[in-house]
C-alpha atoms as a PDB file:
ATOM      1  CA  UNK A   1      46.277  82.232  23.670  1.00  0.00           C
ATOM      2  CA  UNK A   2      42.828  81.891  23.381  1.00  0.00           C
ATOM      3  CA  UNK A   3      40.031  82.530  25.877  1.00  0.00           C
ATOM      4  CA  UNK A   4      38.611  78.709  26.536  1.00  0.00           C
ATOM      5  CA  UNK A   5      34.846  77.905  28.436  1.00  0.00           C
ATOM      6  CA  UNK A   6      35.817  74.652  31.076  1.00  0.00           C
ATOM      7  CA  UNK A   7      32.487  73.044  31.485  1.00  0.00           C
ATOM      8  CA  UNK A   8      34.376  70.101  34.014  1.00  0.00           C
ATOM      9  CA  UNK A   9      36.936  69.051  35.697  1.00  0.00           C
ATOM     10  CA  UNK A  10      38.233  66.868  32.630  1.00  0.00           C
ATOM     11  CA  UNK A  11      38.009  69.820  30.334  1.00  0.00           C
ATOM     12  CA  UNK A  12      40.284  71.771  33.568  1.00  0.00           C
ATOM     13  CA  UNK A  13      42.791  69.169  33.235  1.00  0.00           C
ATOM     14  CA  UNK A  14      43.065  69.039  29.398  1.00  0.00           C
ATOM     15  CA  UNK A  15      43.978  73.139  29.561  1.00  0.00           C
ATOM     16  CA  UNK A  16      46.498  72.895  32.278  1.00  0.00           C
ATOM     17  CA  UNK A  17      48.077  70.134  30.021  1.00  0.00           C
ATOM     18  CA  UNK A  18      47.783  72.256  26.881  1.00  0.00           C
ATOM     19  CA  UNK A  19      49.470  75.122  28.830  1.00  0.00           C
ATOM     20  CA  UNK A  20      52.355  73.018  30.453  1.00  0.00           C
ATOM     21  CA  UNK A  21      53.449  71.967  27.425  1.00  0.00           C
ATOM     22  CA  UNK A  22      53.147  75.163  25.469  1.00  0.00           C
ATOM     23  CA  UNK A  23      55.397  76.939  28.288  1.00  0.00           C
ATOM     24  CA  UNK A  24      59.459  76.885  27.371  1.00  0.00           C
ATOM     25  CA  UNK A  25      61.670  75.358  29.010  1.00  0.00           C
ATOM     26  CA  UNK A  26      63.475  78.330  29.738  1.00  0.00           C
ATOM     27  CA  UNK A  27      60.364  80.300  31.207  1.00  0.00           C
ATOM     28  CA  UNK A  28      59.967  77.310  33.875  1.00  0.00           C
ATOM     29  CA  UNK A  29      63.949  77.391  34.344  1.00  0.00           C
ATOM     30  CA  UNK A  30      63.976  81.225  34.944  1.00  0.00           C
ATOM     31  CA  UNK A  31      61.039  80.570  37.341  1.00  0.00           C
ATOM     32  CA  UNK A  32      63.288  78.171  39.420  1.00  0.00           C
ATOM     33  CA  UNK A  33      66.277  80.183  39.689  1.00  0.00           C
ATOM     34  CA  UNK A  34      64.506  83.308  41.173  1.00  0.00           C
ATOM     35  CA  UNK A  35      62.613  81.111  43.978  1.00  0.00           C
ATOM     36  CA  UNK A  36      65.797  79.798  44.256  1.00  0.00           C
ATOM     37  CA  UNK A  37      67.624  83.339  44.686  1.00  0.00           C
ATOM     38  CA  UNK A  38      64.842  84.821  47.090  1.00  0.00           C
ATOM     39  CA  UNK A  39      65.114  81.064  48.807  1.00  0.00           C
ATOM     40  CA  UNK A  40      68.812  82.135  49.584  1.00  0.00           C
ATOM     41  CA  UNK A  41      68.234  86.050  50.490  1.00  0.00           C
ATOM     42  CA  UNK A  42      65.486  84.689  52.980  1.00  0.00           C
ATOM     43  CA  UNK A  43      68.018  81.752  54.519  1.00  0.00           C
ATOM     44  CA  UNK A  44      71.018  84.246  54.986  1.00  0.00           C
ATOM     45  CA  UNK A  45      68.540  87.041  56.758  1.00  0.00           C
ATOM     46  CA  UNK A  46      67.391  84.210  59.361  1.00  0.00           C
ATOM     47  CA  UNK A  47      70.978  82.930  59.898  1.00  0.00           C
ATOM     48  CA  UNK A  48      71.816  86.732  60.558  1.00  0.00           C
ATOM     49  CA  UNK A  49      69.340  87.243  62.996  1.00  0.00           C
ATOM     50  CA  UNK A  50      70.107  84.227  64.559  1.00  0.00           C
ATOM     51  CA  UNK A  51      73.659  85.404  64.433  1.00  0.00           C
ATOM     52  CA  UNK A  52      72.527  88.971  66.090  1.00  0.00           C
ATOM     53  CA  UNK A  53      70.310  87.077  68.852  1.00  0.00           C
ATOM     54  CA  UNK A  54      73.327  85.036  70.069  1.00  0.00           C
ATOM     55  CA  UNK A  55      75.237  88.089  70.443  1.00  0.00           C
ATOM     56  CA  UNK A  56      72.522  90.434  72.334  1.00  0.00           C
ATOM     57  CA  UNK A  57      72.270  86.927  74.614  1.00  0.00           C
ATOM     58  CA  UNK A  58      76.091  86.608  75.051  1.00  0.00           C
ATOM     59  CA  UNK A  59      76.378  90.308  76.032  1.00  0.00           C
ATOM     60  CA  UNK A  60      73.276  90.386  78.680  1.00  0.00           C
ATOM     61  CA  UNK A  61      74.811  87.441  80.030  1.00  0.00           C
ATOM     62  CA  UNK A  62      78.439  88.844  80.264  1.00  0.00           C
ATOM     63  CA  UNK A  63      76.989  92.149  81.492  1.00  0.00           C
ATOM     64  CA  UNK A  64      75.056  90.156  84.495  1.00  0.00           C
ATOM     65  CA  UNK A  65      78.255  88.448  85.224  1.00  0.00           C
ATOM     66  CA  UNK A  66      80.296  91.758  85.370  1.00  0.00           C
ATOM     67  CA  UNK A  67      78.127  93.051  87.637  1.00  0.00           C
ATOM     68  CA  UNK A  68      78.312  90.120  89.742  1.00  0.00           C
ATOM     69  CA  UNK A  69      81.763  89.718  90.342  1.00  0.00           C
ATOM     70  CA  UNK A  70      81.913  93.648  90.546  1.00  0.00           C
ATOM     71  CA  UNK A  71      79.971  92.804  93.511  1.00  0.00           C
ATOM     72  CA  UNK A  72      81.678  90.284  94.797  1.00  0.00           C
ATOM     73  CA  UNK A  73      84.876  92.102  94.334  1.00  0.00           C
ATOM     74  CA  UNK A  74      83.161  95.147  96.551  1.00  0.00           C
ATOM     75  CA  UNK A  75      81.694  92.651  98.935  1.00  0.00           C
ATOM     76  CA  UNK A  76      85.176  91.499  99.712  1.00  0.00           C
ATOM     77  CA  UNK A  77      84.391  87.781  99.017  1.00  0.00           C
ATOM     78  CA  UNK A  78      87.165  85.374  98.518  1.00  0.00           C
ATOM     79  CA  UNK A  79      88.377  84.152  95.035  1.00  0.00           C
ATOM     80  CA  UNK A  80      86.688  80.827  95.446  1.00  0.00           C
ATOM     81  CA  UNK A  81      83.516  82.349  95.679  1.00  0.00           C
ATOM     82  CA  UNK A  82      83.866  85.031  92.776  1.00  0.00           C
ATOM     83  CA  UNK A  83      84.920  81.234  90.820  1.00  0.00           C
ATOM     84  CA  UNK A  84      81.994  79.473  91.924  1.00  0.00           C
ATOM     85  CA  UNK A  85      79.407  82.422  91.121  1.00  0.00           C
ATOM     86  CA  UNK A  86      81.478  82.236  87.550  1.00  0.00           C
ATOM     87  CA  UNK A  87      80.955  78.196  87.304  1.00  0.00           C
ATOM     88  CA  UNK A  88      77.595  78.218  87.686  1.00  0.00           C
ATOM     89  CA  UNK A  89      76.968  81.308  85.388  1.00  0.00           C
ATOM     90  CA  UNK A  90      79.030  79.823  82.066  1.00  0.00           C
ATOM     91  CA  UNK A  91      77.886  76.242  82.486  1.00  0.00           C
ATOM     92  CA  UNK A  92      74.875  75.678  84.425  1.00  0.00           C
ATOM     93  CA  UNK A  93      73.058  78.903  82.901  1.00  0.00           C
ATOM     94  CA  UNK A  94      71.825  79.550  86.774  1.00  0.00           C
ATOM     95  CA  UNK A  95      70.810  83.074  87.883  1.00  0.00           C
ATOM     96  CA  UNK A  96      73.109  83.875  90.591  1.00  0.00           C
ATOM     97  CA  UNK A  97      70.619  85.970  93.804  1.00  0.00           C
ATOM     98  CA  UNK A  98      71.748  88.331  96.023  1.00  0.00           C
END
């Protein structure tokens, strides 16, 4: 390849044309795959830390409702209210105070 002087924007155009077509097709397909391959490594580390996040949530959430019904359980209150305090937890998504 030679060294070319681009004195415009026509003469710009003209060389990217003259180097499209001189690339192989296989250079431009090889090109594709890897973007393609770090395109899937990137995608499967975001769904994993999605993944992870769930679970940390799950398990704080699970942890605040032992600890609630451990409570309840020492505070003597009745199953119904042990249920509702679990109701409100798992489907409302409510912070249960003391």
């Amino acid at each position: 390849m030679t060294e070319t002087v681009i004195n415009g924007v026509d003469k710009l155009k003209q060389c990217l044309v003259d180097v499209w077509h001189s690339l192989q097709q296989s250079v431009i397909d090889e090109a594709i795959n890897k973007y393609r391959e770090q395109l899937t490594v990137c995608i499967r580390a975001e769904l994993q830390m999605n993944v992870l996040n769930t679970c940390f949530e799950l398990v704080k959430r699970l942890k605040k409702l032992l600890a609630m019904l451990t409570l309840c359980i020492l505070q003597k209150r009745s199953f119904i209210a042990n249920f509702a305090i679990f109701m409100v937890l798992k489907f409302a998504k409510l912070r249960y105070a003391y």
